[in-house]
Protein backbone atom coordinates (compact mmCIF):
# COMPACT_ATOMS: atom_id res chain seq x y z
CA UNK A 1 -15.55 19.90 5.58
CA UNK A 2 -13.32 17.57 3.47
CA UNK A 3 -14.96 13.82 2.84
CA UNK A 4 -13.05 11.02 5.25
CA UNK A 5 -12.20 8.23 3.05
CA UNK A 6 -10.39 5.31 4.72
CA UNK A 7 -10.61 2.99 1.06
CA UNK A 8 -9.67 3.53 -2.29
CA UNK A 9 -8.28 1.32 -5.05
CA UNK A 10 -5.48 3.16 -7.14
CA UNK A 11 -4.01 1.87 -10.39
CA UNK A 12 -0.07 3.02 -10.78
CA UNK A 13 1.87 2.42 -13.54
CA UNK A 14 6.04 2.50 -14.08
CA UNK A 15 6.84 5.22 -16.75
CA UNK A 16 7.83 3.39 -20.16
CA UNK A 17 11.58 3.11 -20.78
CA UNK A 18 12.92 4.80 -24.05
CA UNK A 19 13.88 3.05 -27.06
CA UNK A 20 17.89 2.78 -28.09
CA UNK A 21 19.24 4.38 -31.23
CA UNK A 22 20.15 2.83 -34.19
CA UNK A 23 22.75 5.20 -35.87
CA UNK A 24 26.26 5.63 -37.38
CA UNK A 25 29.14 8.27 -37.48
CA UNK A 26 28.64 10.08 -40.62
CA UNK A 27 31.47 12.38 -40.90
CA UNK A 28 33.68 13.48 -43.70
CA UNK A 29 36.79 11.99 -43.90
CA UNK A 30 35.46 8.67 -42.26
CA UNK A 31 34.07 6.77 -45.04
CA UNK A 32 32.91 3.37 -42.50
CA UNK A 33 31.94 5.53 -38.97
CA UNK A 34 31.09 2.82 -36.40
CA UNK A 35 27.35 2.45 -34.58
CA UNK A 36 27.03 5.29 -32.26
CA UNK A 37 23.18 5.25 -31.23
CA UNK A 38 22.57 6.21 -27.49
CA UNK A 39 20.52 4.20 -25.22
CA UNK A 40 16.99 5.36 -23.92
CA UNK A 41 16.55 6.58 -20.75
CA UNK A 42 14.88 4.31 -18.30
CA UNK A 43 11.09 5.09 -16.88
CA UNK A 44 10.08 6.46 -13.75
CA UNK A 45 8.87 4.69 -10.74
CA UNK A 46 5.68 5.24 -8.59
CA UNK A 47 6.28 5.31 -5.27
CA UNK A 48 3.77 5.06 -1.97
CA UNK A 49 5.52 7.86 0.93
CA UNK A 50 3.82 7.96 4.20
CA UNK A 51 3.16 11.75 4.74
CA UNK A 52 1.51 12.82 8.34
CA UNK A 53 0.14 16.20 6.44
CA UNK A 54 -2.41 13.65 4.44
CA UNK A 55 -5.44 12.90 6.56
CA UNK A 56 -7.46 10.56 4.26
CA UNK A 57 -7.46 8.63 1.02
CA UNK A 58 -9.86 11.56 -0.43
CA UNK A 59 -7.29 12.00 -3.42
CA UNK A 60 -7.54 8.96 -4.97
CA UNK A 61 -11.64 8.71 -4.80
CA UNK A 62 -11.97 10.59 -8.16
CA UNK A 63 -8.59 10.38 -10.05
CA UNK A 64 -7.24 6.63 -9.00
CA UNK A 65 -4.46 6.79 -11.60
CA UNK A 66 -1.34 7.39 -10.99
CA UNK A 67 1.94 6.96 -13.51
CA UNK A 68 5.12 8.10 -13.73
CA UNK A 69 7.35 9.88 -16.59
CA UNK A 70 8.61 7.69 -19.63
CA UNK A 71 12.23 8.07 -20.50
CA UNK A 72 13.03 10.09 -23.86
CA UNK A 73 14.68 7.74 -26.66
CA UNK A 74 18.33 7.50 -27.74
CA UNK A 75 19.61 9.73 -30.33
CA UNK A 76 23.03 9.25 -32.62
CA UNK A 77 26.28 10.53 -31.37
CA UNK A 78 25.68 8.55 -28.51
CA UNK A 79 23.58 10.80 -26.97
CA UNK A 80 21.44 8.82 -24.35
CA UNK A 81 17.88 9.59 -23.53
CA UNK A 82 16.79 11.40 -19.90
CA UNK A 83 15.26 9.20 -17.45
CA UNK A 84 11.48 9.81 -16.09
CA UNK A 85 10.95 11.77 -13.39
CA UNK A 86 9.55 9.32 -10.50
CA UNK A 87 6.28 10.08 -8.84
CA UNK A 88 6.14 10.19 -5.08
CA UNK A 89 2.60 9.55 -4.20
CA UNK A 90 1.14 10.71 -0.47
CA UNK A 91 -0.72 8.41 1.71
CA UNK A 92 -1.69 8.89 5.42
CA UNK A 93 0.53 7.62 7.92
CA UNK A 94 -0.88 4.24 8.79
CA UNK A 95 -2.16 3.25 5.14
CA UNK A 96 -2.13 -0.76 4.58
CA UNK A 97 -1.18 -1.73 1.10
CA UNK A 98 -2.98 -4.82 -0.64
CA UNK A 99 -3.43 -6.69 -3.85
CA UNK A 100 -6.96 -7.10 -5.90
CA UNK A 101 -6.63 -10.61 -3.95
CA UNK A 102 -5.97 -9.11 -0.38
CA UNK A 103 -2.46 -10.42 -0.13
CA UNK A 104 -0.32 -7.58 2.10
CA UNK A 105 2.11 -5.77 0.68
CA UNK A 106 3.76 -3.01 2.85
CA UNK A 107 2.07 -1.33 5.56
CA UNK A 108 2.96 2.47 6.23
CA UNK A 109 3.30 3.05 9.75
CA UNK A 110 5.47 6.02 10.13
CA UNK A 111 6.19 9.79 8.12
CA UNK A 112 8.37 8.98 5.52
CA UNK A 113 7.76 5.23 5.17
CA UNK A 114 8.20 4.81 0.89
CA UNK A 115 7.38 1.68 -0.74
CA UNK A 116 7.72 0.73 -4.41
CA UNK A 117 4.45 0.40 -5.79
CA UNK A 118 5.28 0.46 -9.80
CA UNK A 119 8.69 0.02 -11.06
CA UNK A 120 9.71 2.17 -14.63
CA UNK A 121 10.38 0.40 -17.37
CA UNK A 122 14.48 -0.32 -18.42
CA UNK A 123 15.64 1.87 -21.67
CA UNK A 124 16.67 0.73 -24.28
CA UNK A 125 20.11 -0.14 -25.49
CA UNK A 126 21.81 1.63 -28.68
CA UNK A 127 23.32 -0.40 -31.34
CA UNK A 128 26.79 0.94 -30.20
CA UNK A 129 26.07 -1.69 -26.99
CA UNK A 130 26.32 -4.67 -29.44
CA UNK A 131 29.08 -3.59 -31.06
CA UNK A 132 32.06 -7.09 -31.41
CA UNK A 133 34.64 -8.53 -33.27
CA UNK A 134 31.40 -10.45 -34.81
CA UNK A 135 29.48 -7.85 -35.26
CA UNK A 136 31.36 -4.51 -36.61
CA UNK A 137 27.89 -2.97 -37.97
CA UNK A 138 25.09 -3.98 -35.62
CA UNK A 139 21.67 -2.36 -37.29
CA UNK A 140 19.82 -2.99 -34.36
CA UNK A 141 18.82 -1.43 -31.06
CA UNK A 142 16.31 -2.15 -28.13
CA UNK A 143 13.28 -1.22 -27.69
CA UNK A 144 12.41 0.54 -24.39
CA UNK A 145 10.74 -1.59 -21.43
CA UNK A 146 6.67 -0.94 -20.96
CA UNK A 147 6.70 0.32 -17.13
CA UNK A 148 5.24 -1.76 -14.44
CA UNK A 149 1.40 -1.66 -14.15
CA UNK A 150 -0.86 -3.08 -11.56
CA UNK A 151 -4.31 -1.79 -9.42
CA UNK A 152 -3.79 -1.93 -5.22
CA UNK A 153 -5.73 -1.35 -2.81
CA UNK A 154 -5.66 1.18 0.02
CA UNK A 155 -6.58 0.87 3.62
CA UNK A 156 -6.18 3.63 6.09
CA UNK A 157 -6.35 2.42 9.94
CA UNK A 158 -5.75 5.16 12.04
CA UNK A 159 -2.75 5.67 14.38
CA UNK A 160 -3.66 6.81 17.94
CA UNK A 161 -2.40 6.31 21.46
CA UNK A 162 -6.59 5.69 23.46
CA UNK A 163 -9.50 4.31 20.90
CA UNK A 164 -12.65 5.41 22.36
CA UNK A 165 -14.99 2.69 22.07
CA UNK A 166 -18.83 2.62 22.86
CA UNK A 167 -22.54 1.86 21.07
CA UNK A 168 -24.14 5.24 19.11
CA UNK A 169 -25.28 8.04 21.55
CA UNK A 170 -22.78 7.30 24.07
CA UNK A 171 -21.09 10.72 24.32
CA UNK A 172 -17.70 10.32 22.44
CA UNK A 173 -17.52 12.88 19.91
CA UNK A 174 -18.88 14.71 23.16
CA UNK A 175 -15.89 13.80 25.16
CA UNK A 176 -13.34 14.27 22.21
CA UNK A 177 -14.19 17.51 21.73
CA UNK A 178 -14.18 18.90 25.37
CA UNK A 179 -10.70 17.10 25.65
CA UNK A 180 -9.38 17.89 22.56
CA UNK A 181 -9.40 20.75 19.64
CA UNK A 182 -11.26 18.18 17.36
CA UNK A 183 -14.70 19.37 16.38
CA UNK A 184 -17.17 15.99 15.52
CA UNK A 185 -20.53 16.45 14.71
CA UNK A 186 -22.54 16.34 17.78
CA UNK A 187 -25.99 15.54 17.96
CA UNK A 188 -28.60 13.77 20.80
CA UNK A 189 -29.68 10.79 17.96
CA UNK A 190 -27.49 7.58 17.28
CA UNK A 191 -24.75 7.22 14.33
CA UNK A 192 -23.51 11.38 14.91
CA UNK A 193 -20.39 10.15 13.90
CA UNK A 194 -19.98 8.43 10.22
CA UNK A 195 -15.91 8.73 10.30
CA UNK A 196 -13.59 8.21 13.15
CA UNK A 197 -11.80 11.48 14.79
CA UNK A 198 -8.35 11.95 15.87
CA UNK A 199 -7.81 14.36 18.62
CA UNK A 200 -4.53 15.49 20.66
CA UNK A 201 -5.07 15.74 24.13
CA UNK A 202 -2.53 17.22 26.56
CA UNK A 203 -2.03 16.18 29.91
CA UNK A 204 0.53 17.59 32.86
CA UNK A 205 2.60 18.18 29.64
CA UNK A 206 2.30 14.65 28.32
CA UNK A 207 1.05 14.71 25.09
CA UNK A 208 -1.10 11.76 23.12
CA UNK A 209 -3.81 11.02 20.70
CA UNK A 210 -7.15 9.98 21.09
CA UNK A 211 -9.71 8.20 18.44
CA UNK A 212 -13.29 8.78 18.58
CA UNK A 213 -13.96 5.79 16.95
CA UNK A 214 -17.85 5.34 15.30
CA UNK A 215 -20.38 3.84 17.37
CA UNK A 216 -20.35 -0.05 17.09
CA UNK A 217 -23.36 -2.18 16.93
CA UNK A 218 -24.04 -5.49 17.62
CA UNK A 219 -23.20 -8.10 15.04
CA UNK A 220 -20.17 -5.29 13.91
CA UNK A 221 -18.01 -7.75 14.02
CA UNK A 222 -19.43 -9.32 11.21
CA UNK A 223 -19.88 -7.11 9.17
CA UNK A 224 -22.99 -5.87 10.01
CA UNK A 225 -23.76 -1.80 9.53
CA UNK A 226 -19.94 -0.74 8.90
CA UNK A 227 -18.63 -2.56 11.20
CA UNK A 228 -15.29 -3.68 9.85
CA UNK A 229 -14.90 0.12 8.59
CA UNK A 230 -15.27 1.19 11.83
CA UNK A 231 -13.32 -1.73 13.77
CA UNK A 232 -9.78 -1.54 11.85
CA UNK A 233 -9.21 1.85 12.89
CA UNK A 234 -9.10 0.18 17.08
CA UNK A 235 -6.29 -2.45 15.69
CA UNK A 236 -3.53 0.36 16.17
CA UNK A 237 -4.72 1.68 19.54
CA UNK A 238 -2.38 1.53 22.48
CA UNK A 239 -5.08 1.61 24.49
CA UNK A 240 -8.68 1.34 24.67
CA UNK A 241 -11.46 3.33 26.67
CA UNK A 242 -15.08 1.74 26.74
CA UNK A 243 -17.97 4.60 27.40
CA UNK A 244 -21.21 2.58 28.78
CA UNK A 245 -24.05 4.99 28.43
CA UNK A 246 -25.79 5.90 31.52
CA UNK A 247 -28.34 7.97 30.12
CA UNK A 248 -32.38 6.89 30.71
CA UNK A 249 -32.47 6.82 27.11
CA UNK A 250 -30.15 3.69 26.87
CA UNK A 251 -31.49 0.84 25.25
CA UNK A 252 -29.21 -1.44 27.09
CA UNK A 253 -28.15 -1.93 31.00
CA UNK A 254 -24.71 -0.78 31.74
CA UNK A 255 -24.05 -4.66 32.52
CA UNK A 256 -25.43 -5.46 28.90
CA UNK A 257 -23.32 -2.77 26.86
CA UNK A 258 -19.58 -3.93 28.04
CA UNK A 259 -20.56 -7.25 28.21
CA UNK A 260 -21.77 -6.71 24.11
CA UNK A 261 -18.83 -3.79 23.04
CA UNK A 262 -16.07 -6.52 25.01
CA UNK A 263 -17.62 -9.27 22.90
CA UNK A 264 -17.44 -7.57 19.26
CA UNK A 265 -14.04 -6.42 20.10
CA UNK A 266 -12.91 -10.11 20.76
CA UNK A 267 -14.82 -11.50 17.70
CA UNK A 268 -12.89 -9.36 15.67
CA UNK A 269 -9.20 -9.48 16.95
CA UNK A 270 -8.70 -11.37 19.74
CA UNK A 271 -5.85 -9.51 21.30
CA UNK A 272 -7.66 -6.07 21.61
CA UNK A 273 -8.56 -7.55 25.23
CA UNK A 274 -5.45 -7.96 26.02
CA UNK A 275 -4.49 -4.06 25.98
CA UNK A 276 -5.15 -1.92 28.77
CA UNK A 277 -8.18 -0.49 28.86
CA UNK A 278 -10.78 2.05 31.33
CA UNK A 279 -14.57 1.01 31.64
CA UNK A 280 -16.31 4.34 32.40
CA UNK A 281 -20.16 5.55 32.51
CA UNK A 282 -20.96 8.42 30.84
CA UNK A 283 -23.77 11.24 31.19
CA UNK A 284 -22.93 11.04 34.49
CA UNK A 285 -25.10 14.76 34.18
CA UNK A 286 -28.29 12.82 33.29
CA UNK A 287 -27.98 9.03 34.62
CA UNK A 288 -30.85 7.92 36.81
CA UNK A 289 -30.42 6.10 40.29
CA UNK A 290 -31.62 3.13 38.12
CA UNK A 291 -28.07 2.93 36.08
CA UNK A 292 -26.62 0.07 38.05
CA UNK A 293 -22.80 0.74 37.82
CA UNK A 294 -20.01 0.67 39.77
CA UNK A 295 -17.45 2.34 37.70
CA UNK A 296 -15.93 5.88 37.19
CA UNK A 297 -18.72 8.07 36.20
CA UNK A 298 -18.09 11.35 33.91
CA UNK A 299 -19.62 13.92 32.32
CA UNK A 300 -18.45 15.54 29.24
CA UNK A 301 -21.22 18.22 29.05
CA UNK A 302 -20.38 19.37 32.73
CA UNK A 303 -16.96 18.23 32.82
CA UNK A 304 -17.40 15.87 35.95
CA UNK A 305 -14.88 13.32 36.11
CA UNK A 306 -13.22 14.21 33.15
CA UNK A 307 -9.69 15.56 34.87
CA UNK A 308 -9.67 12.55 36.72
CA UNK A 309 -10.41 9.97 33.15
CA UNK A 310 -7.57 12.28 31.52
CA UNK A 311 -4.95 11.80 34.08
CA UNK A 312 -5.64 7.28 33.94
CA UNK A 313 -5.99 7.72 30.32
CA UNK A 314 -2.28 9.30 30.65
CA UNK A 315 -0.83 6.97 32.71
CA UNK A 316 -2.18 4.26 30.73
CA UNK A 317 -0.80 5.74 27.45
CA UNK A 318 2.97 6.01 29.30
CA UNK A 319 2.52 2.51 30.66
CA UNK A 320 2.10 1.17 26.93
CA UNK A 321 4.80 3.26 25.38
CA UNK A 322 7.55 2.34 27.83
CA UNK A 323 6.40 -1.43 27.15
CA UNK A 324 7.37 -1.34 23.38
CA UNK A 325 10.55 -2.44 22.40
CA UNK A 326 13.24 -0.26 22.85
CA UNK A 327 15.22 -1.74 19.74
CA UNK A 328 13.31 -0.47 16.43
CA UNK A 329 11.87 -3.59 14.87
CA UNK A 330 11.85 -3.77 10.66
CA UNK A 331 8.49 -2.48 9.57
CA UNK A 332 6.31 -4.62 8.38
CA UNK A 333 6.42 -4.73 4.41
CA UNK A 334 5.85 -7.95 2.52
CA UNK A 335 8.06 -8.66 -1.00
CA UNK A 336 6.91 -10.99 -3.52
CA UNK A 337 10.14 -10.47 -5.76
CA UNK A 338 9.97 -12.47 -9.19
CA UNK A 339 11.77 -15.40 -9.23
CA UNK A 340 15.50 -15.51 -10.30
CA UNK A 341 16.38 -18.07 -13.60
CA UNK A 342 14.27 -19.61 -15.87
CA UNK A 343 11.50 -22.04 -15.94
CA UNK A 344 9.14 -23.40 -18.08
CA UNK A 345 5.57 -24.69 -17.43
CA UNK A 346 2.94 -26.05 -19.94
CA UNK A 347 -0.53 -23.79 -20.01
CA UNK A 348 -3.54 -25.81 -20.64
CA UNK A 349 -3.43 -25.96 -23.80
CA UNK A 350 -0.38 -28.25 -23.90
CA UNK A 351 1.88 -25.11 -25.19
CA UNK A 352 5.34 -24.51 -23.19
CA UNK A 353 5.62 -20.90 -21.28
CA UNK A 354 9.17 -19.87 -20.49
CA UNK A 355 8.98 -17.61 -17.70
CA UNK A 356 11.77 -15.39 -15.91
CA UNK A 357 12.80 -12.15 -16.48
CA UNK A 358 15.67 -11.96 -17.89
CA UNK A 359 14.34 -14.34 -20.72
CA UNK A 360 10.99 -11.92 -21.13
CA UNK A 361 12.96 -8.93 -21.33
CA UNK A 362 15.48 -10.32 -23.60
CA UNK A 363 12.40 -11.35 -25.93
CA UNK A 364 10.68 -7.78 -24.87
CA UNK A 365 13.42 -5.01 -25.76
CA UNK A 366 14.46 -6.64 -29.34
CA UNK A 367 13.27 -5.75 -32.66
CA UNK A 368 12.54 -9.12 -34.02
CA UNK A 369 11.83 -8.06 -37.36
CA UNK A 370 15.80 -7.88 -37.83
CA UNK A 371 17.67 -10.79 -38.56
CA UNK A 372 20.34 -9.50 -36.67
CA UNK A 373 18.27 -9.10 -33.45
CA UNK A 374 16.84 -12.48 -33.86
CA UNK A 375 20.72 -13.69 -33.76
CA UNK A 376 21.69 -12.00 -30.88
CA UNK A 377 17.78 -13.12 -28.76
CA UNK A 378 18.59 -16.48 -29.68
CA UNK A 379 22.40 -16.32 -28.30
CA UNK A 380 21.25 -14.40 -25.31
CA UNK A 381 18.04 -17.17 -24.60
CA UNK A 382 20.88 -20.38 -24.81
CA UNK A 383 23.17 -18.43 -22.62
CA UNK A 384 20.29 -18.08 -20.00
CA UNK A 385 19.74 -21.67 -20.30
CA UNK A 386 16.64 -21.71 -22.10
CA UNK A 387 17.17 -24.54 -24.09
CA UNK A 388 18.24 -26.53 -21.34
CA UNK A 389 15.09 -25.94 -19.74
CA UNK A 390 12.68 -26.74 -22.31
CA UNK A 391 14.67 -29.71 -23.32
CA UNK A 392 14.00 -31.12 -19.18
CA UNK A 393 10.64 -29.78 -19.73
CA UNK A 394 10.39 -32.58 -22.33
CA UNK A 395 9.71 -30.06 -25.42
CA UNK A 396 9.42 -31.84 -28.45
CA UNK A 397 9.58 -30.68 -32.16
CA UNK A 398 6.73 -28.56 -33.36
CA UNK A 399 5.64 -27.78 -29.68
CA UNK A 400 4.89 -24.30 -29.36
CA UNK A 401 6.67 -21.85 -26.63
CA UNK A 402 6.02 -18.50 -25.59
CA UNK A 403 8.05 -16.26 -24.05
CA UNK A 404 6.36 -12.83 -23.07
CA UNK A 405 4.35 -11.82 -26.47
CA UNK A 406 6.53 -13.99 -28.64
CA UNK A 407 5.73 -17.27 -29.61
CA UNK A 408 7.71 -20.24 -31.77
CA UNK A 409 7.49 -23.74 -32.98
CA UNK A 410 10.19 -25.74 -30.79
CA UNK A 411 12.89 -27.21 -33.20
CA UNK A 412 15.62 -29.37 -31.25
CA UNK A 413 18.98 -29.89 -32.11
């Protein structure tokens, strides 16, 4: 049986963009041909797609990267250079998106959710771009934009309709599997299950999903055991079924198990007790006159109670879908665009730093070995304001400034 993974860190990078053509008509009969060098073909870009046919994040475990095609370089007689293919990238329906630092970024909660997760790099422009009545023989083209690079990480909480909740040994992968094609490992010693389970169960021809979710412990909450591994996969639930083992074997009264499964739950997301939720005994088969508990009592060996669980767990499942709103609500992705214009700050070293994109990329795409280049970067920074800004950023002569990978002494007007 395939490995469950439910965590994985992935680095994706943008396919590079291809570099613009420096070239010129050379024909017969046309002694001064004008620039005719194509632009390069922009990069690809790596994109996260929510795919319901992708059960884990087993694929990235081994083989973490993940880039897209570069675009092919500009050629004379304005012939431009293909774009990259982009790479669509699978992830399981309910996969959270993250930073290294843990800030959100989208969360993938349905098939065919897509987020951009590395943009490609722009292509280059061909010298026939800067062709003007200043410039009738430009000798220059740009370079081709490095694609976007950056690690995430991956969380996968699972999407079901009833979470079954309950301490090691207390009969869920049992119960999933009598209700449910799903086959867990079943065994009579604690911590059977080491990954959660889905399993469809149908009901009177209503049909929903069911999580055998690992047995918690106490202290889960905090981390203790795999706790949080095991806990985000309940945060989706609709609804939630607590199994209090009835068995002699129990370590724990009936009383002592909800009151301890209730508590972890609340530790670690408050509003879990606010769903709607069954209480039930289990081993029902086994349980000794001792086994104080008022409850519904099943049996998932011998199947008592279990018609009876399956129709509440039914109606509770209907009750919390016809609850949601009926207008769809904009899933929840979080954008940290750049930020438009220019600025400049000072590093710690006293040095200024321009930042903005347009300004980087200007700086980025140009060949500034060629005087020409250097002209037209320089025109292009003053008409972004650059100057402006470094002059309110109280840059004096000699200062140094960066801008991307370039760096220059500051000379005023």
């Amino acid at each position: 049986m395939a490995e469950f993974v439910d965590e994985a860190f992935v680095n994706v990078r943008g396919g590079d963009g291809g570099a613009g053509s420096v070239s010129f008509r050379r024909e017969s009969h046309v002694p001064k041909g004008g620039p005719d060098g194509g632009d390069g073909g922009s990069g690809g870009d790596v994109w996260f797609v929510a795919d319901h046919q992708v059960a884990s994040l087993l694929a990235f475990q081994d083989y973490p990267h993940r880039r897209a095609a570069s675009g092919a370089h500009g050629q004379g007689k304005a012939k431009h250079g293909a774009s990259g293919a982009d790479l669509r990238v699978t992830v399981p329906i309910g996969t959270v998106v993250t930073d290294r630092d843990g800030e959100p970024l989208a969360d993938l909660v349905a098939h065919g959710d897509t987020w951009l997760a590395a943009a490609g790099g722009r292509g280059g422009r061909g010298n026939a771009r800067f062709l003007s009545n200043r410039r009738r023989a430009p000798s220059f083209a740009e370079q081709g934009e490095r694609g976007e690079e950056r690690w995430l990480r991956l969380e996968l909480k699972l999407m079901a309709d009833v979470a079954l909740v309950g301490f090691p040994n207390a009969g869920k992968s049992t119960l999933i599997s009598r209700i449910s094609a799903a086959k867990p490992k079943v065994a009579d010693y604690p911590f059977t299950t080491l990954r959660p389970h889905l399993g469809v169960v149908h009901e009177d021809g209503f049909e929903f999903v069911v999580a055998d979710i690992p047995g918690l412990i106490e202290g889960a909450s905090e981390g203790r055991g795999l706790g949080h591994r095991f806990l985000r996969h309940v945060e989706r639930a609709r609804a939630l079924v607590v199994l209090i083992d009835l068995g002699p074997a129990a370590e724990r009264s009936p009383a002592e198990q909800e009151q301890v499964l209730l508590g972890e739950l609340d530790h670690y997301q408050r509003d879990l007790l606010e769903r709607p939720r069954l209480v039930v005994g289990t081993k029902a088969d086994i349980a000794g006159a001792e086994a104080a508990f008022e409850g519904a009592r099943i049996s998932a060996v011998t199947g008592e109670g279990v018609p009876e669980l399956l129709h509440r767990m039914a109606a509770l499942v209907e009750q919390s879908r016809a609850a949601l709103p009926k207008t769809v609500s904009p899933r929840f992705v979080v954008h940290r665009p750049a930020p438009e214009g220019v600025r400049v700050e000072r590093d710690p070293t006293g040095a200024l730093v321009v930042k903005g994109r347009a300004a980087e990329r200007a700086v980025a795409l140009s060949d500034l070995t060629n005087d020409q280049a250097v002209a037209y970067v320089q025109d292009r920074l003053k008409r972004l304001g650059v100057d402006r800004a470094l002059a309110r950023a109280g840059a004096a002569d000699g200062d140094l400034v960066h801008i991307g990978g370039f760096s220059f002494e500051y000379r005023g007007e």
